[in-house]
N, C-alpha and C. Protein backbone atom coordinates (compact mmCIF):
# COMPACT_ATOMS: atom_id res chain seq x y z
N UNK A 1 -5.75 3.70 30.14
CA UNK A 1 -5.22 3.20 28.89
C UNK A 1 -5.76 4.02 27.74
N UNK A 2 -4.84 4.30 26.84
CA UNK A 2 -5.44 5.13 25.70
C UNK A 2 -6.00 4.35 24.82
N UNK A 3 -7.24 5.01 24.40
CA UNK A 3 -8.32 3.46 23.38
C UNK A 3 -7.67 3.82 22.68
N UNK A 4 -7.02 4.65 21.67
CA UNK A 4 -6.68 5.33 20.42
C UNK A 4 -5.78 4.06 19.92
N UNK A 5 -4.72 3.41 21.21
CA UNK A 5 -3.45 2.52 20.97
C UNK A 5 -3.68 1.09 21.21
N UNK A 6 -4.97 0.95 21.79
CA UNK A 6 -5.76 -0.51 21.99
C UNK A 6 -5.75 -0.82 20.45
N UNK A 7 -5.45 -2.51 21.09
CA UNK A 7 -5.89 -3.58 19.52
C UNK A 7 -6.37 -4.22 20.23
N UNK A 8 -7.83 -4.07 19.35
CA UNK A 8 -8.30 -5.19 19.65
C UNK A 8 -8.78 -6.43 19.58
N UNK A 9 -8.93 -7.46 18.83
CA UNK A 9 -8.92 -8.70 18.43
C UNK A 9 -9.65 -8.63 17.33
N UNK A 10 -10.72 -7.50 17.69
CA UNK A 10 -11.71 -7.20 16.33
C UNK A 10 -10.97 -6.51 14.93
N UNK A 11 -9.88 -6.41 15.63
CA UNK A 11 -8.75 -5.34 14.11
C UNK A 11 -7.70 -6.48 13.77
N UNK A 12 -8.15 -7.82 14.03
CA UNK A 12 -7.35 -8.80 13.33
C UNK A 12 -7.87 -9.93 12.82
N UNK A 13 -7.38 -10.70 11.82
CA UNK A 13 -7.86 -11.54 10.93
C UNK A 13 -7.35 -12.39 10.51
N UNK A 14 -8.30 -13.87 10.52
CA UNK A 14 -7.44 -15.13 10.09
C UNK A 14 -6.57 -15.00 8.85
N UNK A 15 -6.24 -15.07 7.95
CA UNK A 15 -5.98 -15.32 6.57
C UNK A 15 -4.60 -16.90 6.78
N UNK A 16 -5.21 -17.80 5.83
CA UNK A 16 -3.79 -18.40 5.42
C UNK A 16 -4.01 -18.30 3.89
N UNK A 17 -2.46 -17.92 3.46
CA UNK A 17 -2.14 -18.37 1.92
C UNK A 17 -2.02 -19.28 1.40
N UNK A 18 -2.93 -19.67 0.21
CA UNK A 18 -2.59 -21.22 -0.62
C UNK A 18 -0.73 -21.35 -0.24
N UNK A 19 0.09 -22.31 -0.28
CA UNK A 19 0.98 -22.94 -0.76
C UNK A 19 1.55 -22.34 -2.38
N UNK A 20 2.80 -22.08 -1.87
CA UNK A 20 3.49 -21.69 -2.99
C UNK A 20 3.76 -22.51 -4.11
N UNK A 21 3.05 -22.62 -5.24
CA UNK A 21 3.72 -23.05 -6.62
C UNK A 21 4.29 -22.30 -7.34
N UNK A 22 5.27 -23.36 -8.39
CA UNK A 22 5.76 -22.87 -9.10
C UNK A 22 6.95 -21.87 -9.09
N UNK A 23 7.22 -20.79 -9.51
CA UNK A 23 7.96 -19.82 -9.36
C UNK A 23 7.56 -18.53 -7.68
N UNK A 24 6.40 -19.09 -7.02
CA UNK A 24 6.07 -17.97 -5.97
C UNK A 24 7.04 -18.29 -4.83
N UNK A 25 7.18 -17.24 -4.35
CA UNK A 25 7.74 -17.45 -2.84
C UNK A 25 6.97 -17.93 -1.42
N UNK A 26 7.43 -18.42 -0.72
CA UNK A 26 6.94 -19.98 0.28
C UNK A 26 6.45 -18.31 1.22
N UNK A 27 7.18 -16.95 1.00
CA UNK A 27 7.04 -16.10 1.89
C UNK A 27 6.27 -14.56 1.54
N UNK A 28 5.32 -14.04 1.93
CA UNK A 28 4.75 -12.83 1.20
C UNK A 28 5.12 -11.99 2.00
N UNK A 29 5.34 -10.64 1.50
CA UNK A 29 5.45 -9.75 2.83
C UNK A 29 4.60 -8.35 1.98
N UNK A 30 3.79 -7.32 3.13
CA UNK A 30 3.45 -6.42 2.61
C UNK A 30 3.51 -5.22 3.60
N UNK A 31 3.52 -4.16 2.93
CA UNK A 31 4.22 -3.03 3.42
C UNK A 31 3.11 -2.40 3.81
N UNK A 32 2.70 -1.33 5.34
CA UNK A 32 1.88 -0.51 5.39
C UNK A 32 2.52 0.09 6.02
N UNK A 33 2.16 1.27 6.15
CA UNK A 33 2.57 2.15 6.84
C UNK A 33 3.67 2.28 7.48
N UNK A 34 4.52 1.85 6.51
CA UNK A 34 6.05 2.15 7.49
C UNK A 34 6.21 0.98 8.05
N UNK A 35 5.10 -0.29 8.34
CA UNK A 35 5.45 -1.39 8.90
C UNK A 35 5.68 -2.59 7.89
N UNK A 36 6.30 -3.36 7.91
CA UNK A 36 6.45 -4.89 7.26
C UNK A 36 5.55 -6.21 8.02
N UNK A 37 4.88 -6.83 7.27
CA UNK A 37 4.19 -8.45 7.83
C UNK A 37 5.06 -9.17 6.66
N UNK A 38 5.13 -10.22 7.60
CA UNK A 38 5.90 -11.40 6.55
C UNK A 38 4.74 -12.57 6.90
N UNK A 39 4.04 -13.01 5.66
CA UNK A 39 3.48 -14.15 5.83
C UNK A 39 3.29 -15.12 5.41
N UNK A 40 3.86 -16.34 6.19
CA UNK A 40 4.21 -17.95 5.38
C UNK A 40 2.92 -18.26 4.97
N UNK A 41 3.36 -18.81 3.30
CA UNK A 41 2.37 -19.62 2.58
C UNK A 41 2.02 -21.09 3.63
N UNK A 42 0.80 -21.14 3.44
CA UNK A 42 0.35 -22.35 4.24
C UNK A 42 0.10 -22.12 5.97
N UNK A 43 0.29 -21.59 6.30
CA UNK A 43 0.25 -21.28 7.61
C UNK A 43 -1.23 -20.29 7.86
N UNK A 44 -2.09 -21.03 8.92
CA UNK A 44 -2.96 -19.72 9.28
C UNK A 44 -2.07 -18.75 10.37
N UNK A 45 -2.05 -17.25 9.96
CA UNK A 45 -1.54 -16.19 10.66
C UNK A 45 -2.86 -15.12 11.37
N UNK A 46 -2.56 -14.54 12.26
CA UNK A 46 -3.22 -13.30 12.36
C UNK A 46 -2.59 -12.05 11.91
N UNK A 47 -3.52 -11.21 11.10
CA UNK A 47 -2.49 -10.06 10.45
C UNK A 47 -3.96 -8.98 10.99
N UNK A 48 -3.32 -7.76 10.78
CA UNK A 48 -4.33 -6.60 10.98
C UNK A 48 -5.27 -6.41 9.32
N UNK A 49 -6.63 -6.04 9.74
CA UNK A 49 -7.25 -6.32 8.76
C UNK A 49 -7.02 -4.94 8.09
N UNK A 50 -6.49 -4.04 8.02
CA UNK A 50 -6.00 -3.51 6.93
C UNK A 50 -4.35 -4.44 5.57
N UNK A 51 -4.03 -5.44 6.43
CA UNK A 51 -3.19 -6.00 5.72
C UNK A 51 -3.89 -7.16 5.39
N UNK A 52 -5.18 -7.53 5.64
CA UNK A 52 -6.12 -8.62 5.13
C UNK A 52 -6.33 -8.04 4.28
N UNK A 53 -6.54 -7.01 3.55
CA UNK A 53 -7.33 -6.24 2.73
C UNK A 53 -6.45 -6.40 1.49
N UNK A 54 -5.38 -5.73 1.62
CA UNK A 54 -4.38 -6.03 0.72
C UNK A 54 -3.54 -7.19 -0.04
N UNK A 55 -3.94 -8.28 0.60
CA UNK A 55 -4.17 -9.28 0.48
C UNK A 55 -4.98 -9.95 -0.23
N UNK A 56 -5.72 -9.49 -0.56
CA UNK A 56 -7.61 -10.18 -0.64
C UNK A 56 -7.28 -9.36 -2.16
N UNK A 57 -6.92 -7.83 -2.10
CA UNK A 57 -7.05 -7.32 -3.33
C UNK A 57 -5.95 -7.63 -4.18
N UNK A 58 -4.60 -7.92 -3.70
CA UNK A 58 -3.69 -8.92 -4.55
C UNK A 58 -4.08 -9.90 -5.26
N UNK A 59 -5.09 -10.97 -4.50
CA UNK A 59 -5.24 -11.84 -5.09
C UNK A 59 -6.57 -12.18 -5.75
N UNK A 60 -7.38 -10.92 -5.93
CA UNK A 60 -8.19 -10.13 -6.86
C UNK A 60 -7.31 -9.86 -8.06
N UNK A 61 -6.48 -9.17 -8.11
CA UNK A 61 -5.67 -8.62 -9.23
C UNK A 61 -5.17 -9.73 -9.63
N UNK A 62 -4.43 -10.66 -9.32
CA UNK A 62 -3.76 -11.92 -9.88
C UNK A 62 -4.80 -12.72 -10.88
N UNK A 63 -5.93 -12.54 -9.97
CA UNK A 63 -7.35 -13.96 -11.06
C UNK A 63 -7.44 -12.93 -12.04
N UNK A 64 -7.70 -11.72 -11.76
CA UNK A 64 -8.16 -10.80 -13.17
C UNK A 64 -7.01 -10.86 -14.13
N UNK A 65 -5.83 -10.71 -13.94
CA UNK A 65 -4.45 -11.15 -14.73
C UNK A 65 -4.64 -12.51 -15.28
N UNK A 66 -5.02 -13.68 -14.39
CA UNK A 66 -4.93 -14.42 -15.11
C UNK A 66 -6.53 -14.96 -16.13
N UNK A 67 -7.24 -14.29 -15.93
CA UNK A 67 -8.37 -14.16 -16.85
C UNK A 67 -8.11 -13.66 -18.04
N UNK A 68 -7.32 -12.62 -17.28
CA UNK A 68 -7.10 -11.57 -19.30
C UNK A 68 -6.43 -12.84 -19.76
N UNK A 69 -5.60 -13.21 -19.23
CA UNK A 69 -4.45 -13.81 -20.00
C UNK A 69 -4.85 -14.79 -20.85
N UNK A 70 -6.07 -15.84 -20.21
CA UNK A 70 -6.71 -16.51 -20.68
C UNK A 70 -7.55 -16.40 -21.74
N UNK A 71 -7.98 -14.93 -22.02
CA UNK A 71 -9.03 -14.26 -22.62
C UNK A 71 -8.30 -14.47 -23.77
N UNK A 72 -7.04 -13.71 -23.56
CA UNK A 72 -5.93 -13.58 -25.04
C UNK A 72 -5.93 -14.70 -25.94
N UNK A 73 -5.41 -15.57 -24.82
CA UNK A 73 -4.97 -16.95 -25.45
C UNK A 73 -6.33 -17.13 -26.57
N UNK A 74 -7.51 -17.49 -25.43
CA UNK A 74 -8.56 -18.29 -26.65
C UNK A 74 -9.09 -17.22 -27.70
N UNK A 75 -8.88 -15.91 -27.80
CA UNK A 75 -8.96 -14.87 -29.23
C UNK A 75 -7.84 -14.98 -30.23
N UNK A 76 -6.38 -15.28 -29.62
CA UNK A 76 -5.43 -15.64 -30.61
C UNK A 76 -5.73 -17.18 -30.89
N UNK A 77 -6.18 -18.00 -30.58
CA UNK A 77 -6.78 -19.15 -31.19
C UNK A 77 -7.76 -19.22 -31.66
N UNK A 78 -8.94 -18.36 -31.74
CA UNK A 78 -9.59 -18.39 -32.26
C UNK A 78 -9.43 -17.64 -33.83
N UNK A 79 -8.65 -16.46 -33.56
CA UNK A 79 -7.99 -15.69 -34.97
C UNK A 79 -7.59 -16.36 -35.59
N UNK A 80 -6.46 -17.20 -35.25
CA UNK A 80 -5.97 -18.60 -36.41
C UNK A 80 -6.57 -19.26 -36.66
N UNK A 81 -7.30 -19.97 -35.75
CA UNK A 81 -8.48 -20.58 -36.73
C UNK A 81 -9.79 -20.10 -37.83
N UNK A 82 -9.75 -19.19 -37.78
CA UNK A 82 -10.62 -18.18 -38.96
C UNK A 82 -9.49 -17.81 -39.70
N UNK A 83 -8.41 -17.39 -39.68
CA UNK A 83 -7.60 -17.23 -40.49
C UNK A 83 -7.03 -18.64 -41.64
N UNK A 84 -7.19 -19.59 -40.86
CA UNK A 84 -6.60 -21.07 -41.72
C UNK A 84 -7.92 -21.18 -42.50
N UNK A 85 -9.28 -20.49 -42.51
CA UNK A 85 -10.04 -21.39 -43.31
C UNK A 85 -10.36 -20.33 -44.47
C-alpha cells in the first residue's frame, strides 16, 4: 500500500458548526484543492484537518469583523455624545 495515499484517522477532525441564524446558510461548503466539503450546521462531521483549519480561521475572521464593528458603533456613540455637549 502506498503510505503517500493512506488516511489516516489522525488527518481528520471532529468539527460541528453552531446552527444557522439569521441570514446564514443551514449549509457551509469549502473549497481545497480542487475538492468541495459541504458541511451541515449542527451536525458533528469528520472533515480533513486541513479543512478544520479553514474553518477555525473563518470563524476567527467573522469575531474580528464583528469586534471592529462593535468598536465603530461605541466611537460613533461616543463622538455624539461629546459632540451634543
Amino acid at each position: 500500500m502506498n503510505k503517500s495515499k493512506a488516511v489516516s484517522e489522525a488527518d481528520y477532525v471532529s468539527v460541528t458548526l453552531p446552527r444557522a441564524t439569521g441570514k446564514e446558510e443551514d449549509i457551509v461548503f469549502v473549497g481545497l484543492n480542487g475538492k468541495g466539503y459541504t458541511i451541515r450546521r449542527g451536525l458533528t462531521v469528520q472533515v480533513p484537518r486541513p479543512v478544520y483549519e479553514i474553518l477555525m480561521e473563518s470563524q476567527r475572521q467573522q469575531q474580528r469583523q464583528q469586534d471592529f464593528i462593535l468598536l465603530q458603533q461605541e466611537n460613533a456613540a461616543r463622538s455624539a455624545l461629546l459632540a451634543d455637549n
